[in-house]
N, C-alpha and C. Protein backbone atom coordinates (compact mmCIF):
# COMPACT_ATOMS: atom_id res chain seq x y z
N UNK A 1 -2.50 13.13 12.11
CA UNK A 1 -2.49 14.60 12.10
C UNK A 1 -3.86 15.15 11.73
N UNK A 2 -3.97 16.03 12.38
CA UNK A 2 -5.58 17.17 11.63
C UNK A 2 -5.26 17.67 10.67
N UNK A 3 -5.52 17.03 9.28
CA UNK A 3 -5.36 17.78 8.37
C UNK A 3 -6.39 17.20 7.67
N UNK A 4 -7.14 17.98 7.10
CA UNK A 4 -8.05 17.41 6.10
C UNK A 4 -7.60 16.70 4.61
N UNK A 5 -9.04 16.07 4.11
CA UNK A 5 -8.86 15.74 2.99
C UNK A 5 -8.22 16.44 1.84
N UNK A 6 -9.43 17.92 2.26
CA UNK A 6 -9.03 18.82 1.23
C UNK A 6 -7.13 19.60 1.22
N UNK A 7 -6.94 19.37 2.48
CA UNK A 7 -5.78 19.86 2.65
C UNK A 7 -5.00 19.30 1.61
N UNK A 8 -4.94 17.92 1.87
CA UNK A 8 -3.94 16.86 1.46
C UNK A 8 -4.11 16.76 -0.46
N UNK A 9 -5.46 16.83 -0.72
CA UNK A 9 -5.53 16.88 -2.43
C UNK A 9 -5.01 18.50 -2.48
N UNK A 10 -5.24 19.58 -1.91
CA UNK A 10 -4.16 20.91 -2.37
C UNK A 10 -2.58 20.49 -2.67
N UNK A 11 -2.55 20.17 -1.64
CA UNK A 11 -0.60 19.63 -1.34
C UNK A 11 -0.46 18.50 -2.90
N UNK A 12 -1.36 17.77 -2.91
CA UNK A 12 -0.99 16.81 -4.58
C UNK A 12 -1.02 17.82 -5.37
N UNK A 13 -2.08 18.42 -5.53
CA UNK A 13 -2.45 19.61 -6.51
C UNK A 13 -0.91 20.25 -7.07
N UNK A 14 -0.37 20.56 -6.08
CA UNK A 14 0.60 21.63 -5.87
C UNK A 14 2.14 21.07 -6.23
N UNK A 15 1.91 19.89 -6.17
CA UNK A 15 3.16 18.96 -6.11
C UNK A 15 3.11 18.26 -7.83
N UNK A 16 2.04 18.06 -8.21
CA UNK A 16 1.72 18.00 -9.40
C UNK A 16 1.92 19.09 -10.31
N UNK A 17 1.79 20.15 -10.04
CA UNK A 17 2.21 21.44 -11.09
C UNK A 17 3.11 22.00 -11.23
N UNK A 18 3.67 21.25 -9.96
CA UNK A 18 5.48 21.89 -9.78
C UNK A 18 6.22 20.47 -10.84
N UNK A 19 5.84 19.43 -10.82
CA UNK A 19 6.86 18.56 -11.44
C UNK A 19 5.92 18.82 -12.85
N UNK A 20 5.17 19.16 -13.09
CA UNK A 20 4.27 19.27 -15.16
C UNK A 20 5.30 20.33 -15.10
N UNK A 21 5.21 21.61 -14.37
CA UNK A 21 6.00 22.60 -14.93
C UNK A 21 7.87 22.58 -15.76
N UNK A 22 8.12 21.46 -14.85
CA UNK A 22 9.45 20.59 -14.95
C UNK A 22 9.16 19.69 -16.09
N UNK A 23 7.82 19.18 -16.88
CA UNK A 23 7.98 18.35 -17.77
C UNK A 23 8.57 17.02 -16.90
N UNK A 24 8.04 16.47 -15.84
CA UNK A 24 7.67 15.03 -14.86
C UNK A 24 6.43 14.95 -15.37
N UNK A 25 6.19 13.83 -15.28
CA UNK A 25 5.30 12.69 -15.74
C UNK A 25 5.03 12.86 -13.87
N UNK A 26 3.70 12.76 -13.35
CA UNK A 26 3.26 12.51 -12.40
C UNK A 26 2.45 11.21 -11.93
N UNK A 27 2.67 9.73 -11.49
CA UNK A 27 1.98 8.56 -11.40
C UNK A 27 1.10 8.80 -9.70
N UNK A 28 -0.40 8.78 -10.02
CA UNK A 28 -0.92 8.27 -8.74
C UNK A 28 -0.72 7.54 -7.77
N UNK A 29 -1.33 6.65 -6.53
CA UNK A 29 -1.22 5.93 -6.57
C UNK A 29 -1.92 6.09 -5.09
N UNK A 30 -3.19 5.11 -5.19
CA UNK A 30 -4.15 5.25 -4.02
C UNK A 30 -3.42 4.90 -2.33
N UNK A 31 -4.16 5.19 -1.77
CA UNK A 31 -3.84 5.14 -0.27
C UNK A 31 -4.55 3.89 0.21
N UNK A 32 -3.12 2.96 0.71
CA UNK A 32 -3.65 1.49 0.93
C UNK A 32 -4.74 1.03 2.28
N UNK A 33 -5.52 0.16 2.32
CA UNK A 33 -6.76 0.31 3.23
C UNK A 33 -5.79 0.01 4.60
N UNK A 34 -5.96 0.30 5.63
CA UNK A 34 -5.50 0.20 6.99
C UNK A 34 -6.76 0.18 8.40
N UNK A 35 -7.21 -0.51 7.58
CA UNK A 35 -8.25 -0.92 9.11
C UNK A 35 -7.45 -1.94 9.93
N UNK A 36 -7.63 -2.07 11.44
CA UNK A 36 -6.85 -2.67 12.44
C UNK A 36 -5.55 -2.17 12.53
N UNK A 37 -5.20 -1.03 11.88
CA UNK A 37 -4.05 -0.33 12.13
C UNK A 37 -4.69 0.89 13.30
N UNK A 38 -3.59 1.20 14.21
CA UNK A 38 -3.61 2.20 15.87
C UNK A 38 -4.81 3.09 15.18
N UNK A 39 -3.95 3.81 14.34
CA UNK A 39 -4.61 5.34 13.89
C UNK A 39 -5.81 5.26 13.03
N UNK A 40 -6.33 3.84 12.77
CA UNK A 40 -7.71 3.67 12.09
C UNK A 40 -8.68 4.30 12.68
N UNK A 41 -9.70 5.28 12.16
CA UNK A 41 -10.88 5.78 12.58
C UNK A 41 -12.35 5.76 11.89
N UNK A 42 -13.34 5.75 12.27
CA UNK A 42 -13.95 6.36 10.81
C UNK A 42 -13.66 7.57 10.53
N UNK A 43 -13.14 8.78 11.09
CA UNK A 43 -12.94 10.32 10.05
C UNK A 43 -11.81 9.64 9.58
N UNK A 44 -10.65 8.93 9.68
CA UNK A 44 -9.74 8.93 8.91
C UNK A 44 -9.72 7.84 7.73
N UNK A 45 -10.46 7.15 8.02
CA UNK A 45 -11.23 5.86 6.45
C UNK A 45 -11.69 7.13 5.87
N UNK A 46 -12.98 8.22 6.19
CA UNK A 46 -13.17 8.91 5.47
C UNK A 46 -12.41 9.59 4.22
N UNK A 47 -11.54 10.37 5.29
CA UNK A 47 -10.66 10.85 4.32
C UNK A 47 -9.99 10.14 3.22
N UNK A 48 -9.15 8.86 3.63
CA UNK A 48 -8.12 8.06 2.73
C UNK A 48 -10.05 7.60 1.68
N UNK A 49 -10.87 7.48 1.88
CA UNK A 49 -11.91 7.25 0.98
C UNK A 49 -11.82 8.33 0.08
N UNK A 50 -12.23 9.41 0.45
CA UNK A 50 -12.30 10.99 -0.10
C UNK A 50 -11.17 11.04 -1.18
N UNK A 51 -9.96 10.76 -0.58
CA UNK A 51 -8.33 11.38 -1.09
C UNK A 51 -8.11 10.23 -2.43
N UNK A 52 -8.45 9.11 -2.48
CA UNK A 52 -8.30 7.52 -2.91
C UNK A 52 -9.24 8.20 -4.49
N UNK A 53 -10.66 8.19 -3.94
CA UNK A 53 -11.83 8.65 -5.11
C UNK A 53 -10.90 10.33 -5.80
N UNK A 54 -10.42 11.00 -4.85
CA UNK A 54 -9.63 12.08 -6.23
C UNK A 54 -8.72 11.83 -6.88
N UNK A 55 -7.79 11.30 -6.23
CA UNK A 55 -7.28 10.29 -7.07
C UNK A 55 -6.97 9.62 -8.14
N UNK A 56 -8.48 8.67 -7.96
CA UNK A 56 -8.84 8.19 -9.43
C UNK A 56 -9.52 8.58 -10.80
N UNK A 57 -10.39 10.01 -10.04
CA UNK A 57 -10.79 10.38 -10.95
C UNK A 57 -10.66 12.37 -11.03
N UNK A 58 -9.54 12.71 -10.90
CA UNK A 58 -9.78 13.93 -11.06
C UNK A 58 -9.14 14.28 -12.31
N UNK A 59 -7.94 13.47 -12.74
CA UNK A 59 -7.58 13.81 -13.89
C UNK A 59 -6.30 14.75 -13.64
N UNK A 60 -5.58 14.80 -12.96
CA UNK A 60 -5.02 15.60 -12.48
C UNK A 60 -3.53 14.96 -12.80
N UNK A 61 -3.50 13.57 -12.41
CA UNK A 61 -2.21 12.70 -12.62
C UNK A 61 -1.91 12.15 -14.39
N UNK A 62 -0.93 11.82 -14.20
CA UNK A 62 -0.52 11.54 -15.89
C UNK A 62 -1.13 9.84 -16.37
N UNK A 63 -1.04 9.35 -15.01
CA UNK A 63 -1.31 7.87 -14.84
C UNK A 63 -1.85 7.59 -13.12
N UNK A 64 -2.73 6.67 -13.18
CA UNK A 64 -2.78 6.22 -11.79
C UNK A 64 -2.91 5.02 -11.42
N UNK A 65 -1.93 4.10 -10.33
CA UNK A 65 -2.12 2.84 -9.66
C UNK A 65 -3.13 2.81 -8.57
N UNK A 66 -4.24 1.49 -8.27
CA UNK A 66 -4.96 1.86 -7.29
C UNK A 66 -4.74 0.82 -7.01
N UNK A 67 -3.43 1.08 -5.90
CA UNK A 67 -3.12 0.14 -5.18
C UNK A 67 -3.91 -0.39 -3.88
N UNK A 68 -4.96 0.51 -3.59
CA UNK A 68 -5.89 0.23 -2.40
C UNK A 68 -7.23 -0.83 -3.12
N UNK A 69 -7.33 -1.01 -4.31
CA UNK A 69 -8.16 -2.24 -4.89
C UNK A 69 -7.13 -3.42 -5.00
N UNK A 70 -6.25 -3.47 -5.48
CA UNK A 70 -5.50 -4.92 -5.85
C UNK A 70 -4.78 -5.09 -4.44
N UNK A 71 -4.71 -4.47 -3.12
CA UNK A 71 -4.14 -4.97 -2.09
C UNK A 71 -5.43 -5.25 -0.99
N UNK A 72 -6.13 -5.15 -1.11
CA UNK A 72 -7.82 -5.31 -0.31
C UNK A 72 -7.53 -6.32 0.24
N UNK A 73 -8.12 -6.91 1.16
CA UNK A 73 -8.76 -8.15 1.12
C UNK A 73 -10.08 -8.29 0.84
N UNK A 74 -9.93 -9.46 0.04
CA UNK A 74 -11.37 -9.54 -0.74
C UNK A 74 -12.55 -9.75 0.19
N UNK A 75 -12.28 -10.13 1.66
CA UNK A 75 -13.51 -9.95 2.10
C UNK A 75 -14.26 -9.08 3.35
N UNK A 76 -12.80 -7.86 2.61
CA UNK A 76 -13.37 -6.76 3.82
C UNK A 76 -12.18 -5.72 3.16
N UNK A 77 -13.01 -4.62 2.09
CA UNK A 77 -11.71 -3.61 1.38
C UNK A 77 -11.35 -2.91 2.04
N UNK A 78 -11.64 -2.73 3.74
CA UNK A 78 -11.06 -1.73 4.24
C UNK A 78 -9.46 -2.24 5.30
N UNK A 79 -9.27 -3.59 4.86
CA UNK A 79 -8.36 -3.85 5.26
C UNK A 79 -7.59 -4.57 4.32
N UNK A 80 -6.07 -4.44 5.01
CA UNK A 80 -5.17 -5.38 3.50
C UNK A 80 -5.38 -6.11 3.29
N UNK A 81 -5.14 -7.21 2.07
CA UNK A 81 -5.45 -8.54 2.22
C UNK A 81 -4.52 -9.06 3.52
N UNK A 82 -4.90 -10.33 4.51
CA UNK A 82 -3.78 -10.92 5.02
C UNK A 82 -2.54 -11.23 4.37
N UNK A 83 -2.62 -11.70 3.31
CA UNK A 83 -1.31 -12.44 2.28
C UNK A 83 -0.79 -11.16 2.01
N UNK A 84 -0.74 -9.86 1.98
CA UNK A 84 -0.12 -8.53 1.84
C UNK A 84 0.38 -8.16 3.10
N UNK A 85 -0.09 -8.37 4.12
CA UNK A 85 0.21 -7.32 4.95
C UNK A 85 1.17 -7.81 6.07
N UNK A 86 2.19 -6.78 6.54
CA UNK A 86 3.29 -7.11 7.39
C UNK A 86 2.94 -7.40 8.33
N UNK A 87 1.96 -7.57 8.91
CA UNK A 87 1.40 -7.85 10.47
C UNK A 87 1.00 -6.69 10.93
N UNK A 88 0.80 -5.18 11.04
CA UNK A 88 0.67 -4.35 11.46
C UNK A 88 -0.87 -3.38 10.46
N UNK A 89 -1.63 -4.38 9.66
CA UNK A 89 -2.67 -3.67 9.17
C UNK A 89 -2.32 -2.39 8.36
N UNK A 90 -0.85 -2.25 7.99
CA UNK A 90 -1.02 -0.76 7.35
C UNK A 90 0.10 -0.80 6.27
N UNK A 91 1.54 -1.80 6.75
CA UNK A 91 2.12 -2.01 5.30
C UNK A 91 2.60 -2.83 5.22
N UNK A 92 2.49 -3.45 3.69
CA UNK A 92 2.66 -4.29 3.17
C UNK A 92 3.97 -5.16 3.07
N UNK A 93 3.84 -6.80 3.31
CA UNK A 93 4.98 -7.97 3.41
C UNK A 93 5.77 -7.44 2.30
N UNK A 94 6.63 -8.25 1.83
CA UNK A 94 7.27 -8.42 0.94
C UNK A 94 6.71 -9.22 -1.03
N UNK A 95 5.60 -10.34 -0.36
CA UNK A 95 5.03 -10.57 -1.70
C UNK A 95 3.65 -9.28 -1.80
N UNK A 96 3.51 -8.01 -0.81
CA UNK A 96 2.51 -7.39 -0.91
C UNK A 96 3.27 -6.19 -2.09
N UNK A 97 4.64 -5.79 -1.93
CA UNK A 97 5.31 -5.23 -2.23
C UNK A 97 5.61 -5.42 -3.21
N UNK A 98 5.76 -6.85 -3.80
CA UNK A 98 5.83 -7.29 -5.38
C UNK A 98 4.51 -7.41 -6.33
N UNK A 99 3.53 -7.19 -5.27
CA UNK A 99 2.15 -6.99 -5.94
C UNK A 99 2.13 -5.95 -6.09
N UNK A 100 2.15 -5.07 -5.48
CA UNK A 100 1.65 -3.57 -5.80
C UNK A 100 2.99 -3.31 -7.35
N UNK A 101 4.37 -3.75 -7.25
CA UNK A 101 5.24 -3.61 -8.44
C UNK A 101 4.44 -4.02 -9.87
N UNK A 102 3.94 -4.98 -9.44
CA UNK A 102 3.28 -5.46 -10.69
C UNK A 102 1.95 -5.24 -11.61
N UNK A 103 1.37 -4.29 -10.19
CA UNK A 103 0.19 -3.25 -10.80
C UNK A 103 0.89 -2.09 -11.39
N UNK A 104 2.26 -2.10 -11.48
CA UNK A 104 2.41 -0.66 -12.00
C UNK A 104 2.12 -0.89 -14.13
N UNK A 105 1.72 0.20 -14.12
CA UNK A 105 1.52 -0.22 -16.08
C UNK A 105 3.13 0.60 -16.45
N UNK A 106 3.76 -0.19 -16.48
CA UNK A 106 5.33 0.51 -17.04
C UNK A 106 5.44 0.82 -18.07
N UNK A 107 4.06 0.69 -18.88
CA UNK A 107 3.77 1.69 -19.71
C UNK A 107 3.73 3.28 -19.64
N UNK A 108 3.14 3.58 -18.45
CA UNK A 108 3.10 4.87 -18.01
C UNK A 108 4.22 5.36 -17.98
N UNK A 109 5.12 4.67 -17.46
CA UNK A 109 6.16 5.74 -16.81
C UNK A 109 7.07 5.91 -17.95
């Protein structure tokens, strides 16, 4: 879709102040790398780059997982690791799925 970066951090923004206002705990949680996936581009790495970095550091969330570092492959972060990924470059097997569970700090929540 055409929607920008900035679009998409408003819409968190917004979705975040509606559940604080409720007294929710809000958990991050980065946008996983998908290179060799259809809809891979460079404007759209851009963005999930852009959206990933607010993310981590805007301060905005109560807690955040960055699930787009611990699912990488280590020798190219813009794609999943192989051992994560369902065959389709964009989501994750079943032991990718128990990895990303296990980055969660269940402390946070």
């Amino acid at each position: 879709p055409q929607v920008s970066a900035e679009e998409v951090i408003a819409g968190y923004r917004e979705l975040i102040a509606l559940a604080h206002a409720r007294g929710i705990k809000v958990i991050g949680g980065t946008i996983l790398p998908f290179e060799g996936a259809e809809y891979h581009t460079p404007r759209s790495e851009a963005k999930r780059a852009a959206i990933n970095e607010w993310i981590r550091t805007s301060g905005a969330f109560d807690a955040v997982v960055d699930f787009a570092k611990v699912m990488a492959s280590p020798s190219d972060p813009l794609r999943l690791d192989p051992a994560y990924d369902s065959g389709d470059f964009k989501h994750p097997n079943d032991v990718g799925y128990r990895r990303m569970a296990e980055a969660i700090d269940l402390g946070a929540l």
